[in-house]
C-alpha atoms as a PDB file:
ATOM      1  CA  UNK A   1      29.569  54.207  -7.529  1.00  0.00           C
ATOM      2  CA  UNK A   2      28.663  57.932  -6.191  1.00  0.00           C
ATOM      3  CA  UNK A   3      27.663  58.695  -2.743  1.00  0.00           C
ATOM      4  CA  UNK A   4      24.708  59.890  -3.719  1.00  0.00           C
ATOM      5  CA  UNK A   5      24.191  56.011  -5.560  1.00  0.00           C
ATOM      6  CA  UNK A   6      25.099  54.424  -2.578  1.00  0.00           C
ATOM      7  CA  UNK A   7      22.881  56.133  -0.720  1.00  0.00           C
ATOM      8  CA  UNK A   8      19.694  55.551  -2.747  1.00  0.00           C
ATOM      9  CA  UNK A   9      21.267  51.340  -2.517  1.00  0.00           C
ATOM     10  CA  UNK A  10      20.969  51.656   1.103  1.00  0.00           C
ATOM     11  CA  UNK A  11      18.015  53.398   1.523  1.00  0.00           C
ATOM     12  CA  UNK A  12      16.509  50.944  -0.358  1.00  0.00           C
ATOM     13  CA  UNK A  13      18.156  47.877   1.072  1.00  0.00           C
ATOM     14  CA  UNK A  14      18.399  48.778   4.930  1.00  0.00           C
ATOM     15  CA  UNK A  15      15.228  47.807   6.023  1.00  0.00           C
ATOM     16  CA  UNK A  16      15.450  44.062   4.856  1.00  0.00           C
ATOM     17  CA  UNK A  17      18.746  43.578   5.359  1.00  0.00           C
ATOM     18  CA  UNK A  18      18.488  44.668   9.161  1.00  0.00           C
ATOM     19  CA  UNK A  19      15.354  42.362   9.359  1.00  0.00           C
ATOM     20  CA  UNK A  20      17.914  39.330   7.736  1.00  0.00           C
ATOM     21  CA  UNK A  21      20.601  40.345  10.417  1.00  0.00           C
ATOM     22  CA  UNK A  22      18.448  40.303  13.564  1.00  0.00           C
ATOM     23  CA  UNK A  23      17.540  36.993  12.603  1.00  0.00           C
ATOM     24  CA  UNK A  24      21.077  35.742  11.384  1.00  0.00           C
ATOM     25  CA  UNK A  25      21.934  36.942  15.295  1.00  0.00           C
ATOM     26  CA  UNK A  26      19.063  35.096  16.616  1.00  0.00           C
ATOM     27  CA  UNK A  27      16.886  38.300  18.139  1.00  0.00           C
ATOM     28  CA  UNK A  28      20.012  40.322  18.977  1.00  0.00           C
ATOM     29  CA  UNK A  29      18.786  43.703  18.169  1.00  0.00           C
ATOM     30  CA  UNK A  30      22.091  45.106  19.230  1.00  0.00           C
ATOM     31  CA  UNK A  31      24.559  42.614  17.582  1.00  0.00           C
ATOM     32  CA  UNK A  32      22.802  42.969  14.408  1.00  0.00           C
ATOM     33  CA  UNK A  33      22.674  46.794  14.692  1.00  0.00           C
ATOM     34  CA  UNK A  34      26.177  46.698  15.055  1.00  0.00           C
ATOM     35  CA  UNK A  35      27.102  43.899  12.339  1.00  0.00           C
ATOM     36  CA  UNK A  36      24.895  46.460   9.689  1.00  0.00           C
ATOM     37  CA  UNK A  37      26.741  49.617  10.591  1.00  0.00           C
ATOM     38  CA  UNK A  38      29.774  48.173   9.798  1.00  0.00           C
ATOM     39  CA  UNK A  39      28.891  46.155   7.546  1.00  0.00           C
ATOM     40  CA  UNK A  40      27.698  49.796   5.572  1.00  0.00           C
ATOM     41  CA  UNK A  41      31.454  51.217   6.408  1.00  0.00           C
ATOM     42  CA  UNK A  42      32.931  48.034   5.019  1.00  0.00           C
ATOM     43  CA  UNK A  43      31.240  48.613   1.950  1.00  0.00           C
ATOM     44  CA  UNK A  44      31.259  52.441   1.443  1.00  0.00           C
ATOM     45  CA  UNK A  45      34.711  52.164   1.404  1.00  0.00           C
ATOM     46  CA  UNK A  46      35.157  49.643  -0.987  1.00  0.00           C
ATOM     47  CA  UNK A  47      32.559  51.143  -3.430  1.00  0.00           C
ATOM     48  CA  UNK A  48      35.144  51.553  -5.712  1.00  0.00           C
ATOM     49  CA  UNK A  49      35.173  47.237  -5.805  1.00  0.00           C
ATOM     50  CA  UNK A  50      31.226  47.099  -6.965  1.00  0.00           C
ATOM     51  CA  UNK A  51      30.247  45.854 -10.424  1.00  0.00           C
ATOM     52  CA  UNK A  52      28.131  47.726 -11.545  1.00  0.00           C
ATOM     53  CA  UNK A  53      26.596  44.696 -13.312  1.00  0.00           C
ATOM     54  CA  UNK A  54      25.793  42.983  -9.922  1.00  0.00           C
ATOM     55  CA  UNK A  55      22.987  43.491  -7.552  1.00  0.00           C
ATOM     56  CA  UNK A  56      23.509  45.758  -4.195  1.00  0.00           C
ATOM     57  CA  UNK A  57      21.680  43.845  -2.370  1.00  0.00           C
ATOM     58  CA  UNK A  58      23.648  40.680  -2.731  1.00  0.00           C
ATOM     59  CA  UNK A  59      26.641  42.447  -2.364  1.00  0.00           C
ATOM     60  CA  UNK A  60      25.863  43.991   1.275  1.00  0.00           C
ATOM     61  CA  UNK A  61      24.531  40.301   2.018  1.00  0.00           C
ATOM     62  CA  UNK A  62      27.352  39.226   1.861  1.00  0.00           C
ATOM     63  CA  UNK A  63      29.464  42.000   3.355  1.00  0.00           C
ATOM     64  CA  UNK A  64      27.432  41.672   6.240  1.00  0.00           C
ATOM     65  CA  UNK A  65      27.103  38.023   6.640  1.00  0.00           C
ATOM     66  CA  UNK A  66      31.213  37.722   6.444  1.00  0.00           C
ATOM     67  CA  UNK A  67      30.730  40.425   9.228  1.00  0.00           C
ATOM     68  CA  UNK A  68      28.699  38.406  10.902  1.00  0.00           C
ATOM     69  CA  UNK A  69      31.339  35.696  10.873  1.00  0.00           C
ATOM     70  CA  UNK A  70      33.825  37.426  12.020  1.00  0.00           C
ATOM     71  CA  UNK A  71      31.907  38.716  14.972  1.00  0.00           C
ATOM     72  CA  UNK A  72      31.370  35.288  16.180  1.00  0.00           C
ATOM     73  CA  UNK A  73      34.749  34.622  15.626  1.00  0.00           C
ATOM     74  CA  UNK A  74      36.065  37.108  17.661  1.00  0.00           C
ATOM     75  CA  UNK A  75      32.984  36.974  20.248  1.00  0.00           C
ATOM     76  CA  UNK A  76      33.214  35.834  24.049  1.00  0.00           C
ATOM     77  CA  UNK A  77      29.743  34.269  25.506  1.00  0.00           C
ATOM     78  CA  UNK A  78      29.241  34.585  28.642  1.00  0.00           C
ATOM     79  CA  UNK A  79      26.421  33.079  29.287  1.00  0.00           C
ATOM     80  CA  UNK A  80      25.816  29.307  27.757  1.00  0.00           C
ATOM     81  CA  UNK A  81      22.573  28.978  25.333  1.00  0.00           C
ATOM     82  CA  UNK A  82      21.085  26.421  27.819  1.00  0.00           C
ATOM     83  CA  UNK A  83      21.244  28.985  30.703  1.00  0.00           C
ATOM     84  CA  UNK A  84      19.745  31.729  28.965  1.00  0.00           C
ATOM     85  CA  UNK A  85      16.395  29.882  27.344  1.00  0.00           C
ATOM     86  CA  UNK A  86      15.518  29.646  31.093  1.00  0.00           C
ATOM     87  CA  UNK A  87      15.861  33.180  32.009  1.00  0.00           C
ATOM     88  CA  UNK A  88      12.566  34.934  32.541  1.00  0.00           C
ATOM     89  CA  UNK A  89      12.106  38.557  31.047  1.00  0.00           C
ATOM     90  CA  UNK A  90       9.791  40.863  32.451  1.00  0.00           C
ATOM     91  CA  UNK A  91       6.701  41.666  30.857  1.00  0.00           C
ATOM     92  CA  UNK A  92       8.007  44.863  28.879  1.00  0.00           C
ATOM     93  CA  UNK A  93      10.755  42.825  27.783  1.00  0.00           C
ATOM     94  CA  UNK A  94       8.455  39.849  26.226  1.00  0.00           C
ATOM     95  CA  UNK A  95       7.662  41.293  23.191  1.00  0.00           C
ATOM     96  CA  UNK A  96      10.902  41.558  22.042  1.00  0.00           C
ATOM     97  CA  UNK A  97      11.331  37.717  22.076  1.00  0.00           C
ATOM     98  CA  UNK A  98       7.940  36.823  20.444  1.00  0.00           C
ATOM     99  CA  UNK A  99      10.016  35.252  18.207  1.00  0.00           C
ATOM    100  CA  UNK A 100      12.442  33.097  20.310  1.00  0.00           C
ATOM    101  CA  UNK A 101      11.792  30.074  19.602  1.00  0.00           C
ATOM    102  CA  UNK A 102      12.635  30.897  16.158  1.00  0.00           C
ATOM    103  CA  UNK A 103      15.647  32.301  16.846  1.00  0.00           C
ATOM    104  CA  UNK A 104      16.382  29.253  19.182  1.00  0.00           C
ATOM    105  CA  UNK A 105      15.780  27.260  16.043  1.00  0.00           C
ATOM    106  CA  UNK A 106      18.443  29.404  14.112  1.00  0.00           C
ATOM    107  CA  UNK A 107      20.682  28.822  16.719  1.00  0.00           C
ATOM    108  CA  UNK A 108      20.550  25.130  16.435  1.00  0.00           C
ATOM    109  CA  UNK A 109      21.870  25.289  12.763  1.00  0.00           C
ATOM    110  CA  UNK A 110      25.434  26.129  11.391  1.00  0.00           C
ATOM    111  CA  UNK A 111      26.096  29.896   9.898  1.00  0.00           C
ATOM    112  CA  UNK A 112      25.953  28.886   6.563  1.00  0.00           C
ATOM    113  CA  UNK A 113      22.909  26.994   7.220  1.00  0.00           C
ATOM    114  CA  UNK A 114      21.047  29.566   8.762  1.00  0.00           C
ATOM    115  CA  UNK A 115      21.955  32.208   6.114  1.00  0.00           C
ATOM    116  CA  UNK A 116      20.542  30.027   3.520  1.00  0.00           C
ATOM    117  CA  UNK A 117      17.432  29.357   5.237  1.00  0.00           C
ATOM    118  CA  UNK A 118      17.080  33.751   6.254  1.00  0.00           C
ATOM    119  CA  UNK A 119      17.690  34.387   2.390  1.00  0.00           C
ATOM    120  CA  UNK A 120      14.427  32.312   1.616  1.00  0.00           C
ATOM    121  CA  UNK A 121      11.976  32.949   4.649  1.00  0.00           C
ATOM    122  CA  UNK A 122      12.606  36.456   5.089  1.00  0.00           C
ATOM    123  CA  UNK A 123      12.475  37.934   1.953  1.00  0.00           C
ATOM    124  CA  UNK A 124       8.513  36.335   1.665  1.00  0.00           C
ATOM    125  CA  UNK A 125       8.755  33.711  -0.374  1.00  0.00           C
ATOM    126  CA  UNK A 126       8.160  30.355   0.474  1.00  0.00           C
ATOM    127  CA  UNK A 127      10.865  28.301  -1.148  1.00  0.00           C
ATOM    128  CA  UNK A 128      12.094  24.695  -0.504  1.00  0.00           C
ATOM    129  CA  UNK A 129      15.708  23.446  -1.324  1.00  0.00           C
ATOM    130  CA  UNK A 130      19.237  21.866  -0.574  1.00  0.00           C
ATOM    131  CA  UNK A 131      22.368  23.703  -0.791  1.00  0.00           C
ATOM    132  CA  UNK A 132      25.558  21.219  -1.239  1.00  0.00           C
ATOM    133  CA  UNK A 133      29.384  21.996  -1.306  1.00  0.00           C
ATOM    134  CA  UNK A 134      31.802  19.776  -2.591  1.00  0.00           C
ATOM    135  CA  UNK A 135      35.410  19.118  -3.042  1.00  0.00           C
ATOM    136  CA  UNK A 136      36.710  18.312  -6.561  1.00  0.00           C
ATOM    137  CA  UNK A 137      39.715  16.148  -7.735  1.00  0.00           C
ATOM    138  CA  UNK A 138      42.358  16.549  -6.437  1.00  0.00           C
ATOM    139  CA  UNK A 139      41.776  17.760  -3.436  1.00  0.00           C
ATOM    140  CA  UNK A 140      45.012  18.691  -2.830  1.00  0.00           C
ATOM    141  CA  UNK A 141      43.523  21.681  -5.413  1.00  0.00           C
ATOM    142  CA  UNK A 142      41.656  23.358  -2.926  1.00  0.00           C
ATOM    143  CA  UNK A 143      38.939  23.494  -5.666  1.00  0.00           C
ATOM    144  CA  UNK A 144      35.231  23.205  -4.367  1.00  0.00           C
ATOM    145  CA  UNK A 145      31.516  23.149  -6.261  1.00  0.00           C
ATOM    146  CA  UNK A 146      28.767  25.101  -4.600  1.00  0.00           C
ATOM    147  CA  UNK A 147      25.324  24.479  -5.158  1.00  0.00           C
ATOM    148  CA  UNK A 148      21.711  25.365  -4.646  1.00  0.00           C
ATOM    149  CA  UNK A 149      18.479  23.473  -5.915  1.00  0.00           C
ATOM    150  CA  UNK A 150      15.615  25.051  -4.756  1.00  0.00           C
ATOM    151  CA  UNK A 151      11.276  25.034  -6.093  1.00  0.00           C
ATOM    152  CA  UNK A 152       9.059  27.635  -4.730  1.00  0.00           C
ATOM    153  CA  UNK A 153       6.283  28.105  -3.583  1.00  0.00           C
ATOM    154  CA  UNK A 154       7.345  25.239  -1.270  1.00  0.00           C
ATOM    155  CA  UNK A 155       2.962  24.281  -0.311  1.00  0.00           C
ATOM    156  CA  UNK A 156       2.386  24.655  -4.233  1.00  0.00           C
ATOM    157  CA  UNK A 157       5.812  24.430  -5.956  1.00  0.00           C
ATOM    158  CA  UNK A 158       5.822  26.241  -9.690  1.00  0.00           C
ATOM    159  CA  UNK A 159       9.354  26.770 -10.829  1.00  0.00           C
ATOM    160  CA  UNK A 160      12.368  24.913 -10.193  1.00  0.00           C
ATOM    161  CA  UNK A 161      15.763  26.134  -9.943  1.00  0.00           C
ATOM    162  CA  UNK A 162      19.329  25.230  -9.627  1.00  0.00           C
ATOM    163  CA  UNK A 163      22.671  27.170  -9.443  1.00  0.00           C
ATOM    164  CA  UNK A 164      25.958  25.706  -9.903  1.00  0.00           C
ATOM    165  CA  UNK A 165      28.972  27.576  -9.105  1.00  0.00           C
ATOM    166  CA  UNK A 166      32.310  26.009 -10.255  1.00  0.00           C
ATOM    167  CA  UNK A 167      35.654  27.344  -8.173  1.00  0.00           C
ATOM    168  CA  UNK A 168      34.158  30.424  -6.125  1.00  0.00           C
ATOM    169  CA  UNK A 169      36.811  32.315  -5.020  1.00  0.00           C
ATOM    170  CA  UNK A 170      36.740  32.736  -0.744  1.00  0.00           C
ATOM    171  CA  UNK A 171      33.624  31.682   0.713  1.00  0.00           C
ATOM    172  CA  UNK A 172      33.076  28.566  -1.481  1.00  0.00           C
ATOM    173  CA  UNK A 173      29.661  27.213   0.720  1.00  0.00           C
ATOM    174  CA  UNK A 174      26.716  26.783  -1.265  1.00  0.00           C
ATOM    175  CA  UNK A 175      24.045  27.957   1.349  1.00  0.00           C
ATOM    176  CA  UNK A 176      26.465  31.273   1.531  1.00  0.00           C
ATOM    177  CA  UNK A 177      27.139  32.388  -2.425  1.00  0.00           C
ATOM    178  CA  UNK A 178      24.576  29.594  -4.584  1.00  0.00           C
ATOM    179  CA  UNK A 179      21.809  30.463  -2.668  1.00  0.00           C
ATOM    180  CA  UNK A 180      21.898  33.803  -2.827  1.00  0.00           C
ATOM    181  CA  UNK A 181      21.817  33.759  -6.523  1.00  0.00           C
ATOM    182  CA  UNK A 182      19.036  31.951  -6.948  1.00  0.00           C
ATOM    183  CA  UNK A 183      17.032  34.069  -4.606  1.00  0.00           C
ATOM    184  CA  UNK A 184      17.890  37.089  -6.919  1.00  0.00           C
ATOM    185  CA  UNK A 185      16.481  34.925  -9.725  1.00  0.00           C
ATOM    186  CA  UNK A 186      13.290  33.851  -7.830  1.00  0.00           C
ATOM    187  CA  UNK A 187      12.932  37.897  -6.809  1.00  0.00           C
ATOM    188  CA  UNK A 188      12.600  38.396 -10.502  1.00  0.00           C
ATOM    189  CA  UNK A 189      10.722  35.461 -11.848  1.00  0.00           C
ATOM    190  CA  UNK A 190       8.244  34.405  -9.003  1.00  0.00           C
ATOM    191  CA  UNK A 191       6.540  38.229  -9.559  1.00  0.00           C
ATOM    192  CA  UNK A 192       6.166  37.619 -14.030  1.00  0.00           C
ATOM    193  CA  UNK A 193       4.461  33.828 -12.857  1.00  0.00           C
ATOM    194  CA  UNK A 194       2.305  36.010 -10.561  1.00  0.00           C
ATOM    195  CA  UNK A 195       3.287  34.675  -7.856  1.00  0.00           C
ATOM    196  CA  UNK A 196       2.921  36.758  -4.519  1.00  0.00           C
ATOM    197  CA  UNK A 197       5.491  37.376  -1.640  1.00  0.00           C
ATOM    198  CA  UNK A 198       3.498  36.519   1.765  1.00  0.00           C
END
């Protein structure tokens, strides 16, 4: 990939994937900003690694969502979830947590989970479904099955889908590489049904 490619993937990416970051870091403006600009470094410099044949967008996803991990890995809170819902913001400061309780919601769920569930909601579509991951025989193996079944629109559902991913290689949850996939799909398909994003 050029520069001048990977520019014209970013430019046409950033907006949405910022707005998928913010939420993955439940309203953290600042923790997402800084998750996305290295999340872009990370994968400028291994533009050499991208097929082609794959979609950018699902490639910074995940760049930035194993970013994202490895933040929280490496982060120190210092002030307990519980605390913090019962600080009080002054009025200036409000609007920027119109959406808390959302992002309390996120909070509640597992990383994988919530990535899953951002994928879907964000994006505009209204899609139902169930991600699974699985261990095979033996387990000894290490060998997993990820999975995502998933109908949209979720109030009116027209199409149904499922992806099945045998052996993934790293990040083996379904909510974190099945979903994904079928997203892309649904990004494609839901627009020839006639289907609109809301």
């Amino acid at each position: 990939m050029t520069r001048e490619q990977f520019i014209t993937y970013v430019e046409s990416t950033q907006k949405s994937f910022r707005r998928f970051l913010v939420a993955l870091c439940c309203g953290d403006d600042s923790l997402a900003d800084d998750i996305a600009q290295e999340a872009f470094i990370k994968a400028y410099l291994s533009c050499d690694s991208f097929n082609s044949g794959d979609k950018f967008s699902a490639w910074i996803y995940r760049i930035g969502y194993n970013t994202f991990l490895n933040c929280c890995r490496s982060r120190k809170i210092s002030v307990g979830y519980d605390e913090a819902v019962d600080m009080v913001a002054d009025e200036t400061a409000d609007r920027i947590f119109r959406y808390q309780e959302l992002y309390a919601a996120l909070y509640r769920r597992p990383a994988k989970e919530r990535m899953s569930l951002l994928l879907f909601y964000l994006e505009g579509y209204s899609i139902g479904g169930k991600t699974a991951t699985s261990q095979t025989l033996p387990r000894s193996a290490g060998k997993y099955i990820s999975s995502f079944i998933g109908f949209a629109p979720a109030d009116d559902p027209q199409i149904l889908g499922m992806v099945i991913i045998h052996d993934p290689q790293g990040i083996y949850y379904g909510g974190t590489i099945a979903a994904p996939v079928l997203r892309d799909i649904y990004d494609n398909v839901l627009p020839y049904l006639g289907i609109e994003k809301k």
